[in-house]
N, C-alpha and C. Protein backbone atom coordinates (compact mmCIF):
# COMPACT_ATOMS: atom_id res chain seq x y z
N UNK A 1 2.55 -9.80 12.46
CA UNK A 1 1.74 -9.01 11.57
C UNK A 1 1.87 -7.55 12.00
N UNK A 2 1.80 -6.62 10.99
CA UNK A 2 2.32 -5.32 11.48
C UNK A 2 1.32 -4.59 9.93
N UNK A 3 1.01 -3.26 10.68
CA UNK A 3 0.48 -2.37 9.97
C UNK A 3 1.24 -0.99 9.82
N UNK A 4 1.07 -0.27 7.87
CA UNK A 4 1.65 0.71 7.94
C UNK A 4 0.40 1.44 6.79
N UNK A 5 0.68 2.34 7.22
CA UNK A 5 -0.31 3.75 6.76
C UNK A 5 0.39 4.44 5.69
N UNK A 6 -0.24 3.99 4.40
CA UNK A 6 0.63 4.65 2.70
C UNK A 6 -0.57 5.96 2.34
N UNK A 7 0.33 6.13 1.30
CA UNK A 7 -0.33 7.59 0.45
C UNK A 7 -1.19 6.48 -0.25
N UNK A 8 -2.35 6.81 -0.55
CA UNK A 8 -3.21 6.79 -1.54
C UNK A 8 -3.19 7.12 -3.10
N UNK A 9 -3.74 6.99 -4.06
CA UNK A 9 -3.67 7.64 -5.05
C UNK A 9 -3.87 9.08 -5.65
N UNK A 10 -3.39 9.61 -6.18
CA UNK A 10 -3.93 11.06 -6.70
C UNK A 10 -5.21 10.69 -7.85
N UNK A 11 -6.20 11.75 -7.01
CA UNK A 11 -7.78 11.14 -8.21
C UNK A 11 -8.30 12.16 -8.37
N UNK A 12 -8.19 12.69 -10.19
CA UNK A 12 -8.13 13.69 -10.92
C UNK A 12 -9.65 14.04 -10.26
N UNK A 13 -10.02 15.17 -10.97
CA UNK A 13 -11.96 15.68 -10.68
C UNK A 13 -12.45 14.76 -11.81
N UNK A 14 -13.46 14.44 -11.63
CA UNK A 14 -14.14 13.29 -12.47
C UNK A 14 -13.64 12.02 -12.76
N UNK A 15 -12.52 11.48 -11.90
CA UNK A 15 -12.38 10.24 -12.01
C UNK A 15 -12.57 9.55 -11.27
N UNK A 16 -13.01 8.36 -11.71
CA UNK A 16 -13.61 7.32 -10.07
C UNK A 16 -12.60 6.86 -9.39
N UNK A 17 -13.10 7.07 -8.04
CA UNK A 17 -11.91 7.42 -6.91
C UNK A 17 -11.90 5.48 -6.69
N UNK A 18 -13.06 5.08 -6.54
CA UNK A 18 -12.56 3.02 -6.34
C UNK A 18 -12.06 2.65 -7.14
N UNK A 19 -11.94 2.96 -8.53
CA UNK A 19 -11.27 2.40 -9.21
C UNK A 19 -10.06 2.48 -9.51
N UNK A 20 -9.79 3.91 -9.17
CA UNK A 20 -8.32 4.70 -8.88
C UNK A 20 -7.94 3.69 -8.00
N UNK A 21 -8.79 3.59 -6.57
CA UNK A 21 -8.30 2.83 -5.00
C UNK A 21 -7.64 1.70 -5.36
N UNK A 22 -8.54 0.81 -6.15
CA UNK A 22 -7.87 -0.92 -6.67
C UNK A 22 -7.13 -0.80 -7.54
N UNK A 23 -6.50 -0.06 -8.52
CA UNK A 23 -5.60 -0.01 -9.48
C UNK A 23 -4.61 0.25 -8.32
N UNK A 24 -4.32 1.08 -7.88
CA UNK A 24 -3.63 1.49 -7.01
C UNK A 24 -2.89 0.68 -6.25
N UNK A 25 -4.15 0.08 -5.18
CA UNK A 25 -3.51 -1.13 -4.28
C UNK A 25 -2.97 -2.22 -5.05
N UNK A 26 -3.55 -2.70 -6.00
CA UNK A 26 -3.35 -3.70 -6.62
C UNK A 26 -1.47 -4.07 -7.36
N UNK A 27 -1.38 -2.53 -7.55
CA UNK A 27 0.17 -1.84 -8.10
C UNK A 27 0.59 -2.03 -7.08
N UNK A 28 0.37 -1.63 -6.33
CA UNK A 28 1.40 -1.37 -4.52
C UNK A 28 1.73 -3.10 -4.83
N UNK A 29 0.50 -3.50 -4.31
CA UNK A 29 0.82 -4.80 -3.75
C UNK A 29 1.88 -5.98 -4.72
N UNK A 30 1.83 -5.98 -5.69
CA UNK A 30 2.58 -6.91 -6.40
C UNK A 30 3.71 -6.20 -6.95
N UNK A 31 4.06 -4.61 -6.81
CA UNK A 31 5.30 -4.08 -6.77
C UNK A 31 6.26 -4.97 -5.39
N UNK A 32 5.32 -4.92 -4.16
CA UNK A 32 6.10 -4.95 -3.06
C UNK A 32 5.98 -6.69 -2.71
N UNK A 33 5.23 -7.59 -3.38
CA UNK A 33 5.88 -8.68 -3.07
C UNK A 33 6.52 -9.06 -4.45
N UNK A 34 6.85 -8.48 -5.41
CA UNK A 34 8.25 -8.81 -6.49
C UNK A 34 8.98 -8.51 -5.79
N UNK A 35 9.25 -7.43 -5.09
CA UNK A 35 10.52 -7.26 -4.67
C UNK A 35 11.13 -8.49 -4.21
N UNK A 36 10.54 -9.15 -3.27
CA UNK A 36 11.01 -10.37 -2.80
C UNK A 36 11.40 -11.73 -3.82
N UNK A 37 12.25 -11.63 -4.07
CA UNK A 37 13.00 -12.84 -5.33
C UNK A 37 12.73 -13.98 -4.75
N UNK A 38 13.22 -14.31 -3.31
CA UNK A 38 13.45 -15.65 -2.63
C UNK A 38 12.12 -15.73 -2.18
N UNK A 39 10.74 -15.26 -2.09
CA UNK A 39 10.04 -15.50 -1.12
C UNK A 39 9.86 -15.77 0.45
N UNK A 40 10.89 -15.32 0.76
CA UNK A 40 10.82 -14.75 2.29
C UNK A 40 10.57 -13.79 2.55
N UNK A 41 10.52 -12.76 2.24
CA UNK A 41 9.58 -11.30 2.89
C UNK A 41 8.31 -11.63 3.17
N UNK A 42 7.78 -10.60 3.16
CA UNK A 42 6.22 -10.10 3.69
C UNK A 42 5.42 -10.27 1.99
N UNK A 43 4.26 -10.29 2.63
CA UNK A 43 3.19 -10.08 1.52
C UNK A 43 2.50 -8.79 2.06
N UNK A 44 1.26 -7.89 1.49
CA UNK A 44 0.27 -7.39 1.97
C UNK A 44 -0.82 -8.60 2.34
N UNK A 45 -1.22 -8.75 3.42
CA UNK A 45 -2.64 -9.70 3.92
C UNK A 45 -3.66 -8.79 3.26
N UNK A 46 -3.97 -7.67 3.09
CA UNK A 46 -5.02 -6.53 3.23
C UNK A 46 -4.55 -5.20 2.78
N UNK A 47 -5.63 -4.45 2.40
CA UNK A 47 -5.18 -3.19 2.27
C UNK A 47 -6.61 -2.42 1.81
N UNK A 48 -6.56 -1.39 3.24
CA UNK A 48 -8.07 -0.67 2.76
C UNK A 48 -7.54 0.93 3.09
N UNK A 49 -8.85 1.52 2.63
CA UNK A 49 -9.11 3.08 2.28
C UNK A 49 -8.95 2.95 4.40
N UNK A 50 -8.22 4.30 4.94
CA UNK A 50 -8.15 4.13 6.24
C UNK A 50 -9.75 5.79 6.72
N UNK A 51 -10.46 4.81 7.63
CA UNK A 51 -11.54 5.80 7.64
C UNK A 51 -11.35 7.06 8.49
N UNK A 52 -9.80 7.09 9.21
CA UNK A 52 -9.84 7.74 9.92
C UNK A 52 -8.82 9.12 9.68
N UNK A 53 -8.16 9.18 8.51
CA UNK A 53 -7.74 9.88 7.76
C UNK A 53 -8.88 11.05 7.30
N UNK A 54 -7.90 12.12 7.34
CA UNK A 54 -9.06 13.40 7.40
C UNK A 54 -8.05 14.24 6.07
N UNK A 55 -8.75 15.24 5.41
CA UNK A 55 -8.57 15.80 4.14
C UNK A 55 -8.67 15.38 2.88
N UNK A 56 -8.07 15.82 2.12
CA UNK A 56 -8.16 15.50 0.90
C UNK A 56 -7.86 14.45 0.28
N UNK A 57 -6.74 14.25 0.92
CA UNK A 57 -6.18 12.98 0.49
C UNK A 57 -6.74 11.44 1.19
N UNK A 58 -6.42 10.87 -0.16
CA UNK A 58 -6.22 9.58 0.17
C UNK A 58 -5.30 8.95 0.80
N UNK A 59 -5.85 7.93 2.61
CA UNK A 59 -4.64 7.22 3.11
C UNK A 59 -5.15 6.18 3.02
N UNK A 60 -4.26 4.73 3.13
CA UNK A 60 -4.46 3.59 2.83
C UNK A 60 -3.56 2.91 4.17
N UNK A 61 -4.32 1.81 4.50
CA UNK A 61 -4.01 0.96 5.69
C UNK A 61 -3.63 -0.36 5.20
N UNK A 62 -1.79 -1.17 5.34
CA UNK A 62 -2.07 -2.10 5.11
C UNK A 62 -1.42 -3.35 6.42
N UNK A 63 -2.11 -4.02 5.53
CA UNK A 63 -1.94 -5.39 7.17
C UNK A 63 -0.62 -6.21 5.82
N UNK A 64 -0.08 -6.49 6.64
CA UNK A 64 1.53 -6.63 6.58
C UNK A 64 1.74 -7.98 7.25
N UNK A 65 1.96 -9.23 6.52
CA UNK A 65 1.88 -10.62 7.18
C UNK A 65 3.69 -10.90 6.47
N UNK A 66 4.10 -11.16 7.80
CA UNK A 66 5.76 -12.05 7.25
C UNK A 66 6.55 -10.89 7.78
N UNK A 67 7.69 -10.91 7.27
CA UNK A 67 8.93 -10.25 7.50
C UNK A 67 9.27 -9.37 6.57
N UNK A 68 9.10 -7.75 6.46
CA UNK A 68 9.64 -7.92 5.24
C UNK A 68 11.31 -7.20 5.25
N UNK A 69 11.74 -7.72 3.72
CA UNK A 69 13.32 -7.96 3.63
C UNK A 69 13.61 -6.22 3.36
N UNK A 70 15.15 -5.96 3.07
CA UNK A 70 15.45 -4.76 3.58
C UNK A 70 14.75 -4.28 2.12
N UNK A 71 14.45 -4.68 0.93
CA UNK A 71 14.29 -4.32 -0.08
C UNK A 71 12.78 -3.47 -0.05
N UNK A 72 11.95 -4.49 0.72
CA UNK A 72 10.95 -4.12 0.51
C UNK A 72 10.44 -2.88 1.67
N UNK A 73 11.75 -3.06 2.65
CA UNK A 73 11.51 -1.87 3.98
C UNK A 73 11.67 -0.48 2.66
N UNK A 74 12.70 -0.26 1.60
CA UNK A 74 12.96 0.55 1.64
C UNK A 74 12.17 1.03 0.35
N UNK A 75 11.09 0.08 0.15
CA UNK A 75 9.94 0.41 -0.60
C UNK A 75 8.73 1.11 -0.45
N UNK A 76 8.70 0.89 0.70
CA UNK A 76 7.44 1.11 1.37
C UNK A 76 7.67 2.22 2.14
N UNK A 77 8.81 2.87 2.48
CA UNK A 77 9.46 3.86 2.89
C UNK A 77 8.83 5.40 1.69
N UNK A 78 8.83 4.84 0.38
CA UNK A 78 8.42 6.09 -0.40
C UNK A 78 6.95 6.27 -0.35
N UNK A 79 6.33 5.04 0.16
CA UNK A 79 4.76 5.36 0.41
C UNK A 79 4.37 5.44 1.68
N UNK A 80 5.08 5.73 2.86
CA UNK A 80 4.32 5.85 4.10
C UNK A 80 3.57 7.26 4.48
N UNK A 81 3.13 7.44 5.14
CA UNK A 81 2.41 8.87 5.71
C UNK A 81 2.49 9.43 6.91
């Protein structure tokens, strides 16, 4: 199990930032286990708002169960931080 630290969403002024959060993760997450055709990669186990992230932005923490394949390394590569 392995953890990696993504960008968050961009959340306009007046838009709700949890609902932004779960649309968001929710996209991440079933972008990055399609990738996997055969079902051997990784899944996300988890994925939360990280509390220890400071500014403006949104960072996101996810727990990372399995292996994942080179497809999905080089997915998760455009969302790290």
């Amino acid at each position: 199990m392995s953890y990696v630290r993504l960008k968050g969403p961009e959340v306009a002024e007046g838009q709700d930032t949890d609902a932004a959060i779960k649309a968001h993760i929710t996209s991440l997450a079933q972008k990055f286990s399609g990738i996997d055709k055969k079902d051997k990669g990784a899944i996300f186990s988890s994925v939360k708002t990280d509390p220890l992230a400071q500014g403006a932005s949104i960072v996101l923490c996810a727990r990372i169960s399995g292996t994942p394949t080179k497809d999905q390394k080089s997915f998760l590569a455009n969302y790290k931080v």
